[in-house]
Protein backbone atom coordinates (compact mmCIF):
# COMPACT_ATOMS: atom_id res chain seq x y z
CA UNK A 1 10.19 -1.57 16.20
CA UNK A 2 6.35 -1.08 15.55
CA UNK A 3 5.87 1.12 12.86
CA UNK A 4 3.31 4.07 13.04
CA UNK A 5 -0.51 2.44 12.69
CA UNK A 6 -2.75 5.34 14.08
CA UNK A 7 -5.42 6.76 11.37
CA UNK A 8 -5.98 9.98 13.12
CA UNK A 9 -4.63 12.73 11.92
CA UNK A 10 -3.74 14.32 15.37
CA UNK A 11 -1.80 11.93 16.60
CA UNK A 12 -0.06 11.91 13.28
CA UNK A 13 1.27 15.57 13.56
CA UNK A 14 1.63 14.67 17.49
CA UNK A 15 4.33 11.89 16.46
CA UNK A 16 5.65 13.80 13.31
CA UNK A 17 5.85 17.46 14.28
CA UNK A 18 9.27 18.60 12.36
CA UNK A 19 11.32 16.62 9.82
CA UNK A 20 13.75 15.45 12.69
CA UNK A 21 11.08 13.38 14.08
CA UNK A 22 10.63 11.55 10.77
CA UNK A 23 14.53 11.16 10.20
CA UNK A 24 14.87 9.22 13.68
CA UNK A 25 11.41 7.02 12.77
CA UNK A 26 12.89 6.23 9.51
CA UNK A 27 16.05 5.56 11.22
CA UNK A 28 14.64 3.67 14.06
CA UNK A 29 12.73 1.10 11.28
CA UNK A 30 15.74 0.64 9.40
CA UNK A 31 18.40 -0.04 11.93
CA UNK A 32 15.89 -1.64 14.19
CA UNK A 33 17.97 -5.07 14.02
CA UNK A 34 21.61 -3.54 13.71
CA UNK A 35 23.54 -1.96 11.39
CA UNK A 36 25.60 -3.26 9.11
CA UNK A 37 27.50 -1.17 6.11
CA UNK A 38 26.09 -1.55 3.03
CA UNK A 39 29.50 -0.77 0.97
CA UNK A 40 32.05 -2.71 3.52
CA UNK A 41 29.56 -5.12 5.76
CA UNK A 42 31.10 -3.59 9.18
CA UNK A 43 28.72 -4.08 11.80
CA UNK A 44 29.94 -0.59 13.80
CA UNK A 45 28.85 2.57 13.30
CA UNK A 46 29.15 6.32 14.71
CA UNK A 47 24.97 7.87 14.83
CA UNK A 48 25.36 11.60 13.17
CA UNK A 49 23.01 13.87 15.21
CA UNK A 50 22.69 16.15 12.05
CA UNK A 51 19.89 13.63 10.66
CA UNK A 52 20.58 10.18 12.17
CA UNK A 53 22.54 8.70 9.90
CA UNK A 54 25.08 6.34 10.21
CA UNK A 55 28.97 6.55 9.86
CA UNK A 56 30.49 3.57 9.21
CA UNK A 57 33.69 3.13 11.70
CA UNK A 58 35.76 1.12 8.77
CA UNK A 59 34.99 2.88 5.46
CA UNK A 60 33.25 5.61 6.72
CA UNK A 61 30.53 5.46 4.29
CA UNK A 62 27.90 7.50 5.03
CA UNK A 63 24.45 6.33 4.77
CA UNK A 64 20.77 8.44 5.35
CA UNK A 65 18.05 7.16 6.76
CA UNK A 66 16.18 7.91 3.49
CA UNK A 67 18.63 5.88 1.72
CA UNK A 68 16.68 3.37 -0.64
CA UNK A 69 13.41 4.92 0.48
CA UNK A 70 10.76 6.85 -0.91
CA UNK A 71 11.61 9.65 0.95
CA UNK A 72 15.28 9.42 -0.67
CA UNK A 73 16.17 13.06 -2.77
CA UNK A 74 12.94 15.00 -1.48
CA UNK A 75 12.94 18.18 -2.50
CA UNK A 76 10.12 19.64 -0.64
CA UNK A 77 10.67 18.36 2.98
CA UNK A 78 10.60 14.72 4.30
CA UNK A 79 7.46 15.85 6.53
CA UNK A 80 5.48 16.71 3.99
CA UNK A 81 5.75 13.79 1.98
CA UNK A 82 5.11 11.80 5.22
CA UNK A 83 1.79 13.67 4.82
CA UNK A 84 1.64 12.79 1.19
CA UNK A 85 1.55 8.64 2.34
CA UNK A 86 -0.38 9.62 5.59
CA UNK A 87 -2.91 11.20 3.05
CA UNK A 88 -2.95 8.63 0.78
CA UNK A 89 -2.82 5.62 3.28
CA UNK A 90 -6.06 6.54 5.63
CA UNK A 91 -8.11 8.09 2.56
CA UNK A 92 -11.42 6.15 1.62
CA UNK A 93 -11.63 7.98 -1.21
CA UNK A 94 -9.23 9.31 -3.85
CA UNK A 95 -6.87 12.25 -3.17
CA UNK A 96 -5.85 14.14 -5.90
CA UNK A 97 -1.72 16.09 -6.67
CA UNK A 98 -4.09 18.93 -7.37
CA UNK A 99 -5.76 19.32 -3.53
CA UNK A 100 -2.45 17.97 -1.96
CA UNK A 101 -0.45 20.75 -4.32
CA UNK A 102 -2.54 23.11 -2.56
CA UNK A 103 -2.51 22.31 1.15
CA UNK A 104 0.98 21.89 1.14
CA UNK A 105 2.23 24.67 -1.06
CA UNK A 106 4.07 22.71 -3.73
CA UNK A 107 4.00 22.60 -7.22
CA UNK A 108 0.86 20.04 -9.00
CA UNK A 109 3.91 18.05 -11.03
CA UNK A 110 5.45 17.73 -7.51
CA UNK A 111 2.87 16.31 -6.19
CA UNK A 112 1.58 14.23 -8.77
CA UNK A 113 5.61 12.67 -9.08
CA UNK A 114 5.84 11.64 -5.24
CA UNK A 115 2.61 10.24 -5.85
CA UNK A 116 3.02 7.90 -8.70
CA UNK A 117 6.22 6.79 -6.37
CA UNK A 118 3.75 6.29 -3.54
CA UNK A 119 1.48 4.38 -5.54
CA UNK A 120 4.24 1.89 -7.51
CA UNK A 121 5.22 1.35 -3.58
CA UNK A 122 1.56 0.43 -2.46
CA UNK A 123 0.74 -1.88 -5.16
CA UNK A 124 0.48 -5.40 -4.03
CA UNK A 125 3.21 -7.25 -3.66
CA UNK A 126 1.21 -10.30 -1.88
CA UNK A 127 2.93 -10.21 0.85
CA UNK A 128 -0.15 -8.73 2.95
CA UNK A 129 -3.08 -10.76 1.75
CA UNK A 130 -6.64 -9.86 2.73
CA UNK A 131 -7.85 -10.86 6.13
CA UNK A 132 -11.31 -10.66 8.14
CA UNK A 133 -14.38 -9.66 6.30
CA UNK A 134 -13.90 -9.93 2.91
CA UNK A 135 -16.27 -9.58 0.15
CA UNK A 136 -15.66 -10.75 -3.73
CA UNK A 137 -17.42 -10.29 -6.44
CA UNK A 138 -16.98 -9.91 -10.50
CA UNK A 139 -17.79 -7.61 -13.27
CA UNK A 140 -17.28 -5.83 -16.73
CA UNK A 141 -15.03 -2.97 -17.68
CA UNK A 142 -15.39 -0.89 -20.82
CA UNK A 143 -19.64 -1.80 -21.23
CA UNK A 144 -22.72 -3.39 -19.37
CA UNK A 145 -23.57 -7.41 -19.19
CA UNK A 146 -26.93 -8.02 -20.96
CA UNK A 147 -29.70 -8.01 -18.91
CA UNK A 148 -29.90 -12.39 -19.48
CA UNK A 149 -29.16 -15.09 -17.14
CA UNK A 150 -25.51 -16.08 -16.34
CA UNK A 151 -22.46 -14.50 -17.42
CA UNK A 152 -21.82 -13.10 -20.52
CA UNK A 153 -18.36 -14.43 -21.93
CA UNK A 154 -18.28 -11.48 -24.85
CA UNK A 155 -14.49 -10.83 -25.55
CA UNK A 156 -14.61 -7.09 -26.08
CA UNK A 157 -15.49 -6.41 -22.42
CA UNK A 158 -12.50 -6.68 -19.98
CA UNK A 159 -13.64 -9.26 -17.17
CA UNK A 160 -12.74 -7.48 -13.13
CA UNK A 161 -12.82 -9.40 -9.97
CA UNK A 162 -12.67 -7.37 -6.78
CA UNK A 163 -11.89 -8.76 -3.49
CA UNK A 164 -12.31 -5.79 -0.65
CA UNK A 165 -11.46 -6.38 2.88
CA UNK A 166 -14.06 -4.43 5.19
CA UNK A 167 -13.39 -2.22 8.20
CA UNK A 168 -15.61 -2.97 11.48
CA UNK A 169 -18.22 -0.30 10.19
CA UNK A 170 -18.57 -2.07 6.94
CA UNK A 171 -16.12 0.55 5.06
CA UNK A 172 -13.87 -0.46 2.13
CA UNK A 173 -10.29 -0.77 4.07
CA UNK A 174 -8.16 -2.16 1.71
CA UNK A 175 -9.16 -3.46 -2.14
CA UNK A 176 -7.98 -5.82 -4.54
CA UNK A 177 -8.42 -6.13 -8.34
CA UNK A 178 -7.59 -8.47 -11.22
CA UNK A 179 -8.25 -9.22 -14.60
CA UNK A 180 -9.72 -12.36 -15.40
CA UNK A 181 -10.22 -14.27 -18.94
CA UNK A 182 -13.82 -15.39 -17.99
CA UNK A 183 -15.91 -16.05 -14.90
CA UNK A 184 -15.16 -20.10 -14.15
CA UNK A 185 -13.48 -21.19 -11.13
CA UNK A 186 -9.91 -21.84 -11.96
CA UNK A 187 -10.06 -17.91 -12.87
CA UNK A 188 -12.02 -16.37 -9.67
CA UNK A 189 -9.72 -18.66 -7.55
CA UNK A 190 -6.27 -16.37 -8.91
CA UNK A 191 -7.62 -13.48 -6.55
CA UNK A 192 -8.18 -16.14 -3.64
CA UNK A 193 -4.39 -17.25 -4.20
CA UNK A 194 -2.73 -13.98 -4.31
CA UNK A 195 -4.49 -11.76 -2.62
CA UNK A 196 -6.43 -13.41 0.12
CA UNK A 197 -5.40 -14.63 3.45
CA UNK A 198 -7.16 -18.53 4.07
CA UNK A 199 -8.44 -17.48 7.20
CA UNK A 200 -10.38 -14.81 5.96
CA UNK A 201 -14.36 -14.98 5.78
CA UNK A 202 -15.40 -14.59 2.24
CA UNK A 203 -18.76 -13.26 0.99
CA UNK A 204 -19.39 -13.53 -2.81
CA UNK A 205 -22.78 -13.78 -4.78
CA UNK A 206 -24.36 -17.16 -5.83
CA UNK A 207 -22.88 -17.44 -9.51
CA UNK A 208 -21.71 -20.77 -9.78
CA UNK A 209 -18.31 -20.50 -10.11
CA UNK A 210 -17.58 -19.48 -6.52
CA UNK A 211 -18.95 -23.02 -5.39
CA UNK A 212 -15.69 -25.39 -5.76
CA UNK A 213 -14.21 -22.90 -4.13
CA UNK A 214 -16.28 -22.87 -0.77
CA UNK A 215 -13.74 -25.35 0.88
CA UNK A 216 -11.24 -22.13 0.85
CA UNK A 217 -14.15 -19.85 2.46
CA UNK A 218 -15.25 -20.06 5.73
């Protein structure tokens, strides 16, 4: 089954309009190659129209569609923390549990909680490397290079290399970062190995230590 992949907002309430309809996606996804009984391994099962879940026809165990999901023990309705990801997923810019506390009439702590969850889930696990127009470049955290030539190598500053994949209108669509020990090759090339497809096309600046790795740029 094709997951949901729309970034507008109406269709998004047009495919998820009550909690039902996000029980039977979630159910869909996760049974989408057959079911098989995570206590007993029987591959037959009884659907239970109260949320979709599935009866197993040997044990009997029980098992919810939000089962070993993030959705798993909401308190606050399954819909709205499909909003919550929605929110979070499409955004360009940062969301915060304060604004989402409001629009959805749950507590900030709430929020901020299924958030957290939400972002643990996101973070990389480099299984969806970068692809298309990507642009990589380096910098400082925690203070400001000296205005000299080159890079400085000073040990108090944490070193940052960013790798952001572009949208057709030149937006930020998805965005990379990791720390590096200083700005030579065999360190910028970490981000090109985890995080970056090889069929990608790569912009960086012209500081010498992206140049042995041109033959992985196109």
């Amino acid at each position: 089954m094709e997951g949901f992949k729309s970034e507008s907002i109406i269709n998004f309430f047009d495919t998820f309009n009550a909690d039902e309809d996000c029980l039977l996606y979630l159910a869909r996804i996760k049974w989408n190659d057959g079911y098989k009984c995570v206590k007993c391994g029987h591959t037959k099962c009884t659907v239970r129209k109260a949320n979709y879940g599935r009866d197993c026809n040997m044990c009997h165990h029980i098992e919810s569609p939000t089962a070993n999901t993030l959705f798993h023990k909401v308190k606050f309705g399954i819909r709205k923390a499909f909003i919550i990801v929605f929110e979070m997923s499409v955004s360009t810019k940062s969301i915060s549990s304060s604004q989402i506390a409001r629009r959805l009439k749950i507590s900030r702590q709430t929020a901020w909680l299924f958030m957290h969850k939400v972002r643990l889930a996101m973070k990389s696990s480099e299984a969806y490397p970068l692809d298309g127009q990507v642009y990589v470049d380096e910098f400082v955290f925690r203070g400001k290079e000296n205005l000299k030539q080159g890079r400085s190598n000073d040990t108090k500053k944490k070193k940052i290399v960013m790798a952001l994949e572009l949208n057709k209108k030149r937006g930020v669509k998805r965005a990379y970062f990791k720390s590096i020990d200083n700005y030579s090759s065999e360190e910028l090339s970490k981000i090109f190995a985890s995080h970056i497809s090889n069929n990608a096309k790569v912009t960086t600046d012209r500081w010498t230590g992206y140049k042995p790795l041109k033959r992985i740029m196109i």
